[in-house]
Protein backbone atom coordinates (compact mmCIF):
# COMPACT_ATOMS: atom_id res chain seq x y z
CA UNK A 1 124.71 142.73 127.36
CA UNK A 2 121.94 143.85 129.31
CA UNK A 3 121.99 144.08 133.50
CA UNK A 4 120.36 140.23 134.35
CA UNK A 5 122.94 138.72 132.25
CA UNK A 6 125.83 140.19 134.24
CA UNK A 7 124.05 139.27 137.61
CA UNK A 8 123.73 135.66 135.98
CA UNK A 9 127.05 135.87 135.30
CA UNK A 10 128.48 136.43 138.71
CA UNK A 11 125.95 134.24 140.36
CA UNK A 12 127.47 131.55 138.21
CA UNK A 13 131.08 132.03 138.80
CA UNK A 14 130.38 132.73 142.55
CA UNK A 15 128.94 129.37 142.42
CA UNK A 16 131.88 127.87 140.78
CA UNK A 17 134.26 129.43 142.80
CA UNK A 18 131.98 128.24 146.37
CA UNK A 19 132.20 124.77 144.93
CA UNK A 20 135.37 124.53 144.43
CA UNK A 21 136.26 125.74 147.95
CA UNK A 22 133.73 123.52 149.82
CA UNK A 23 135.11 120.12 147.43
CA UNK A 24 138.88 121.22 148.55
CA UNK A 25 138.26 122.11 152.49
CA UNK A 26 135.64 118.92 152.45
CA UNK A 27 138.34 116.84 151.09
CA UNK A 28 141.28 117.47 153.26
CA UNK A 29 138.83 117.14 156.25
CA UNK A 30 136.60 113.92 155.40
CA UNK A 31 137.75 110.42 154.96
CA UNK A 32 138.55 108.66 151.76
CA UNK A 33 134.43 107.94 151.08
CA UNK A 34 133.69 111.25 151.94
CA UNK A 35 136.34 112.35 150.22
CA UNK A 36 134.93 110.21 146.93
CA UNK A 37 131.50 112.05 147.74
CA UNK A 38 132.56 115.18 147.86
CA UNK A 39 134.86 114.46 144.58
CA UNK A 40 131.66 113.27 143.35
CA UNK A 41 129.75 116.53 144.21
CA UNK A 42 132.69 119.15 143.01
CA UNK A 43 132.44 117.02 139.75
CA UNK A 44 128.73 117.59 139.70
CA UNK A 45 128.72 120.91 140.62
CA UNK A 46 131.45 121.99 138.49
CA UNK A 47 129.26 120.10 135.72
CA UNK A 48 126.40 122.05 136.52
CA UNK A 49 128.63 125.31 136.45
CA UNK A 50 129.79 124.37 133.27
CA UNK A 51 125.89 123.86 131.87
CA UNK A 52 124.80 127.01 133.35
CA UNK A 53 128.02 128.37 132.01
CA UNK A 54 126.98 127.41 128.47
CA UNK A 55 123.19 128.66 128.49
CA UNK A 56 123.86 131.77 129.60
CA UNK A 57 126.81 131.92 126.71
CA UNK A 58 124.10 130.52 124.70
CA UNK A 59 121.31 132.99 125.80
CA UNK A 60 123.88 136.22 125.76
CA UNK A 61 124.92 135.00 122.40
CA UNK A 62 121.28 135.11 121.42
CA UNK A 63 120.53 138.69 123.24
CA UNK A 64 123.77 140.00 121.09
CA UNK A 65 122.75 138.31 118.07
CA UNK A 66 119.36 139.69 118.31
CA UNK A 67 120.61 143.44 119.45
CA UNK A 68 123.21 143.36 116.49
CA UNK A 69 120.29 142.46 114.13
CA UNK A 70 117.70 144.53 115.20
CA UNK A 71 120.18 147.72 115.61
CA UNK A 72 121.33 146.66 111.77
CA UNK A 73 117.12 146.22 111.08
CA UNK A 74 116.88 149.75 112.36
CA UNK A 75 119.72 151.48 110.40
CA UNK A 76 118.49 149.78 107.31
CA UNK A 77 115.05 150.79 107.82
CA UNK A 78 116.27 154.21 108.57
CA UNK A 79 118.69 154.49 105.23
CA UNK A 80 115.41 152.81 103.41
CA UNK A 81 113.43 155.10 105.36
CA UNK A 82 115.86 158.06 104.15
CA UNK A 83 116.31 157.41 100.56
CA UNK A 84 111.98 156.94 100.07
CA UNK A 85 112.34 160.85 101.78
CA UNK A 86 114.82 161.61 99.23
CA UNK A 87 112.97 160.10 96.31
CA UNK A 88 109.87 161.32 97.16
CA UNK A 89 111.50 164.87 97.76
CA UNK A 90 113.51 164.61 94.17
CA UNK A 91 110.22 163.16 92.47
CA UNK A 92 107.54 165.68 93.82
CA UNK A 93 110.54 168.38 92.76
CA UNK A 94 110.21 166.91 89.76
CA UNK A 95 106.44 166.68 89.22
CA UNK A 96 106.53 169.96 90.23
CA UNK A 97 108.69 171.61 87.63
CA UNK A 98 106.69 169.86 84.76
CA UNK A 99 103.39 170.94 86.20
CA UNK A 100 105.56 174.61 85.57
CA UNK A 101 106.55 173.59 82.46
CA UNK A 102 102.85 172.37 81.21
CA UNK A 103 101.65 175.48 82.79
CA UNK A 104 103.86 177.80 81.37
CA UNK A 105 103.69 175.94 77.99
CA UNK A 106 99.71 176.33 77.96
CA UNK A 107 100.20 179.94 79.32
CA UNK A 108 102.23 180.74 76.16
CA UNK A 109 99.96 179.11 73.47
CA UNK A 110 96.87 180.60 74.75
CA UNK A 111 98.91 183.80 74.88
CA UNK A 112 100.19 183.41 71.42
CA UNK A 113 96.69 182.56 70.08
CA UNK A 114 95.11 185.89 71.59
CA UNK A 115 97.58 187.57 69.89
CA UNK A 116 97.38 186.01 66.47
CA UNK A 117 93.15 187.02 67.06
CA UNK A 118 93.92 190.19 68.21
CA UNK A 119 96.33 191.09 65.16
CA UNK A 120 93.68 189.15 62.77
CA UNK A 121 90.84 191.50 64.02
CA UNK A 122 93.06 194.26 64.17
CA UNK A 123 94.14 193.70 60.50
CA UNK A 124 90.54 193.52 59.58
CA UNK A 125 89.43 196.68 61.74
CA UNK A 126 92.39 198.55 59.90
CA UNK A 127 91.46 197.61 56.58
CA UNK A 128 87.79 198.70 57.36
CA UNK A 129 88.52 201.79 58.71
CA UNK A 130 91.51 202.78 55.79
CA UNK A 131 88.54 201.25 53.08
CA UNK A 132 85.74 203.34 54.52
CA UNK A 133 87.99 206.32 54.38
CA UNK A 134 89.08 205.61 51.10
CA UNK A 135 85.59 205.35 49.48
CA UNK A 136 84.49 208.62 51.66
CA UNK A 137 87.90 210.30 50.10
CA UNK A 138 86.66 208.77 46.43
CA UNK A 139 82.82 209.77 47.20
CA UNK A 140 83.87 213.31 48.32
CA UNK A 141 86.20 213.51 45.37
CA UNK A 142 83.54 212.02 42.89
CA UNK A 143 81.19 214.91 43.68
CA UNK A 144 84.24 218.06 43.47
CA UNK A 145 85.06 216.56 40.19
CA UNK A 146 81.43 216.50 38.99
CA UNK A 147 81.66 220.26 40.21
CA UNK A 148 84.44 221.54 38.84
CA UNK A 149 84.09 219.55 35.69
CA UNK A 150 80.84 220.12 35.26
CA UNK A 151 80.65 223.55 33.41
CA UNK A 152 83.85 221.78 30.73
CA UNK A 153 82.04 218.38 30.19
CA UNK A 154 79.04 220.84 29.34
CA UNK A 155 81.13 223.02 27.38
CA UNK A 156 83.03 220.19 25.47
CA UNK A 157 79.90 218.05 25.17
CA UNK A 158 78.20 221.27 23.33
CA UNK A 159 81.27 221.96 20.78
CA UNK A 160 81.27 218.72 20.22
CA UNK A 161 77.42 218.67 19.30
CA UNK A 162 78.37 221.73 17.41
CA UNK A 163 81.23 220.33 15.61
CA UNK A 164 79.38 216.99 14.56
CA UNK A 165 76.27 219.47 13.29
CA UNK A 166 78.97 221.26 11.43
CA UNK A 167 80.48 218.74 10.00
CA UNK A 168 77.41 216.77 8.72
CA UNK A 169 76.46 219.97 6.94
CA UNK A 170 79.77 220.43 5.98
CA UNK A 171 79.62 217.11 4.44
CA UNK A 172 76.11 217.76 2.31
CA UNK A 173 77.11 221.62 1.30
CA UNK A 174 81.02 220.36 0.05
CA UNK A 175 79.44 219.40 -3.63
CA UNK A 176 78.29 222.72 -4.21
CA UNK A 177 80.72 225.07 -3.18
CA UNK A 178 83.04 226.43 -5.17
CA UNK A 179 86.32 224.42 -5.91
CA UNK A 180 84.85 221.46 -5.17
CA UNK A 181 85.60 220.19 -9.36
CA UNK A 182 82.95 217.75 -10.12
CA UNK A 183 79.15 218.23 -10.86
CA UNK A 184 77.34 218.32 -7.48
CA UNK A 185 74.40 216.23 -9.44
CA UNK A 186 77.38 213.41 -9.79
CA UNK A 187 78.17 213.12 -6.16
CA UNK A 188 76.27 210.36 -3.55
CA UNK A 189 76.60 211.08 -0.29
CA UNK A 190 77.43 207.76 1.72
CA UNK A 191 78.17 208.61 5.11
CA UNK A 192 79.82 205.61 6.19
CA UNK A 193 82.36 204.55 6.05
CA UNK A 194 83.13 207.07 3.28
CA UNK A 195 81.37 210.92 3.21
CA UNK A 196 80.99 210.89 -0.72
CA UNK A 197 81.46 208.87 -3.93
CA UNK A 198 81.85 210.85 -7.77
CA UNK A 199 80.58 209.46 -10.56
CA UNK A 200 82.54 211.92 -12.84
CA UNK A 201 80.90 212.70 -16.00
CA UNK A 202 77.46 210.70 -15.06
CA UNK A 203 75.30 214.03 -15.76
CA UNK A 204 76.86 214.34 -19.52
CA UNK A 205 75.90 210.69 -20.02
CA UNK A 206 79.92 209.57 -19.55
CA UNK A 207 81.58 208.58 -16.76
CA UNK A 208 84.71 209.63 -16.71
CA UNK A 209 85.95 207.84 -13.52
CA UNK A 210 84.47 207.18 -9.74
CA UNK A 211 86.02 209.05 -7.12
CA UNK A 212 85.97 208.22 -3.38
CA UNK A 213 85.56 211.51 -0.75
CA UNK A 214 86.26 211.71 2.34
CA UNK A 215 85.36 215.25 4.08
CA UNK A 216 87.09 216.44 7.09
CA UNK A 217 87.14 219.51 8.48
CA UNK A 218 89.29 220.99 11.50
CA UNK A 219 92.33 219.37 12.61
CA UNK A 220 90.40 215.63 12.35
CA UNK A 221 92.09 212.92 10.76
CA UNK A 222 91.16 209.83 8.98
CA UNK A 223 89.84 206.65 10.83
CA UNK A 224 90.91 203.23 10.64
CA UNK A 225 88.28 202.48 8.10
CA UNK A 226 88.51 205.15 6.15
CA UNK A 227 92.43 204.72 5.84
CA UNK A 228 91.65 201.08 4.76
CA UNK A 229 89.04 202.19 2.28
CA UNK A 230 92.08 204.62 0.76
CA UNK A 231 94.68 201.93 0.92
CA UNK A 232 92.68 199.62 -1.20
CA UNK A 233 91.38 202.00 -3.67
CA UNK A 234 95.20 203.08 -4.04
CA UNK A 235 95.91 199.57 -4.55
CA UNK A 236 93.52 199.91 -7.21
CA UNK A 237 91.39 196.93 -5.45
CA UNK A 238 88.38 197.20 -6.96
CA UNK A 239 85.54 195.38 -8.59
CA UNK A 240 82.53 195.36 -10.67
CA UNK A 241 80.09 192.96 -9.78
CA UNK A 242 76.66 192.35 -11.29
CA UNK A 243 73.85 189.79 -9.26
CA UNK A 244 70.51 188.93 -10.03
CA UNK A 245 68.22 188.03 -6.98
CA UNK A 246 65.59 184.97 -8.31
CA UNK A 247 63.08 184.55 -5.33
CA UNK A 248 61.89 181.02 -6.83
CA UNK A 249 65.51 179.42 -7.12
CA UNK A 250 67.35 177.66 -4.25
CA UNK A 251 70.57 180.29 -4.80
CA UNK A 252 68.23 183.34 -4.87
CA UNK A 253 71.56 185.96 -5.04
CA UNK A 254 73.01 184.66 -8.48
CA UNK A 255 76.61 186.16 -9.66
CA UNK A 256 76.18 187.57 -13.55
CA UNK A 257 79.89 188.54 -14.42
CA UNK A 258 82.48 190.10 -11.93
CA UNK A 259 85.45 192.02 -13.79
CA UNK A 260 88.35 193.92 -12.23
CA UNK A 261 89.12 197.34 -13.94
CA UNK A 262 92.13 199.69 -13.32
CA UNK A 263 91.55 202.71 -11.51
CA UNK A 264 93.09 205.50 -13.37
């Protein structure tokens, strides 16, 4: 209630309580239609009391009304007002810490690819450098080998020239040295993949049997063809077979006769 209603207020009931007064005092001093009158007028003015009486009721009860809602307006705009500060303060914390988050997240993967580059290149640097080493190291031991085995791949690469002359003479003298127990005029030499073969007796017109030599000389051994050429002549494998070559017929080679005989 604000300070013109409470003068309003006491102006009324002044006037209220001055009526009242001047209707009693004016009607215990005036006749009976004075008396009526002034009845008339305390009515009236107690009337008008009571109608100024209610608007001001009326127009406080307004004022309050109003006060009470703009004072509950104000705290609810201020709570409103209060909980936009808080959401704005809880969302911006919380745009905030994702911007962080994003940040951080990018930070890492750009982080984690340089380091997956870095260890690619690094890999590839390394393997470079221990391959170039390596091949220097193989280059550099290349050329001491050559040295150092030069003078025995020169050496072994001459007794073996020596050895193979040998042995091919070897091969053509055998027949005629002593203990050698055939007729040198009834050995062939073949070479390959036998040295000689006998035809014992073929000088004297008879041939006793064929004999199949193989010369070695040293510690050398028999080859893989040579033991399969002795297997099946031990196996007594072997053949005669006669062929007539006829340029003007379609089978030119023609078989005569083929008969297996015994070795003895």
């Amino acid at each position: 209630m604000d300070n013109m209603g409470i003068v309003l207020f006491i102006f009324t009931i002044a006037l209220i309580v001055i009526a009242i007064l001047a209707a009693a005092i004016g009607y215990f001093w005036a006749s009976s239609s004075t008396k009526t009158s002034l009845l008339k007028q305390r009515d009236e003015a107690y009337r008008q009391a009571q109608d100024q009486f209610r608007i001001w009721k009326e127009q406080e009860l307004i004022s309050v009304r109003q006060q009470i809602y703009d004072a509950a307006k104000g705290q609810t705009i201020q709570e409103m007002q209060e909980q936009v500060r808080k959401w704005q303060q809880t969302e911006l914390q919380t745009i905030r810490q994702q911007i962080l988050e994003a940040a951080r997240g990018e930070a890492i993967k750009n982080a984690q690819e340089q380091l997956a580059k870095w260890q690619h290149e690094d890999l590839e640097n390394t393997k470079r450098q221990i391959w170039d080493v390596l091949s220097k190291e193989a280059v550099v031991n290349l050329e001491q080998w050559k040295v150092d085995a030069e003078k025995e791949i020169r050496k072994d690469a001459i007794g073996k020239s020596q050895s193979v002359t040998v042995g091919k003479m070897t091969e053509h003298l055998v027949p005629y040295l002593p203990g050698f127990g055939f007729n040198p005029a009834d050995a062939r030499f073949i070479g390959s993949p036998i040295d000689l073969v006998v035809f014992d007796g073929l000088g004297d017109g008879e041939i006793k049997k064929i004999v199949f030599v193989e010369i070695k000389t040293g510690t050398s051994t028999l080859s893989t063809r040579e033991r399969l050429v002795r297997d099946a002549v031990i196996a007594k494998n072997v053949d005669w077979m006669e062929v007539k070559a006829n340029l003007e017929s379609p089978d030119i080679v023609q078989k005569v006769k083929s008969r297996k005989k015994s070795a003895t």
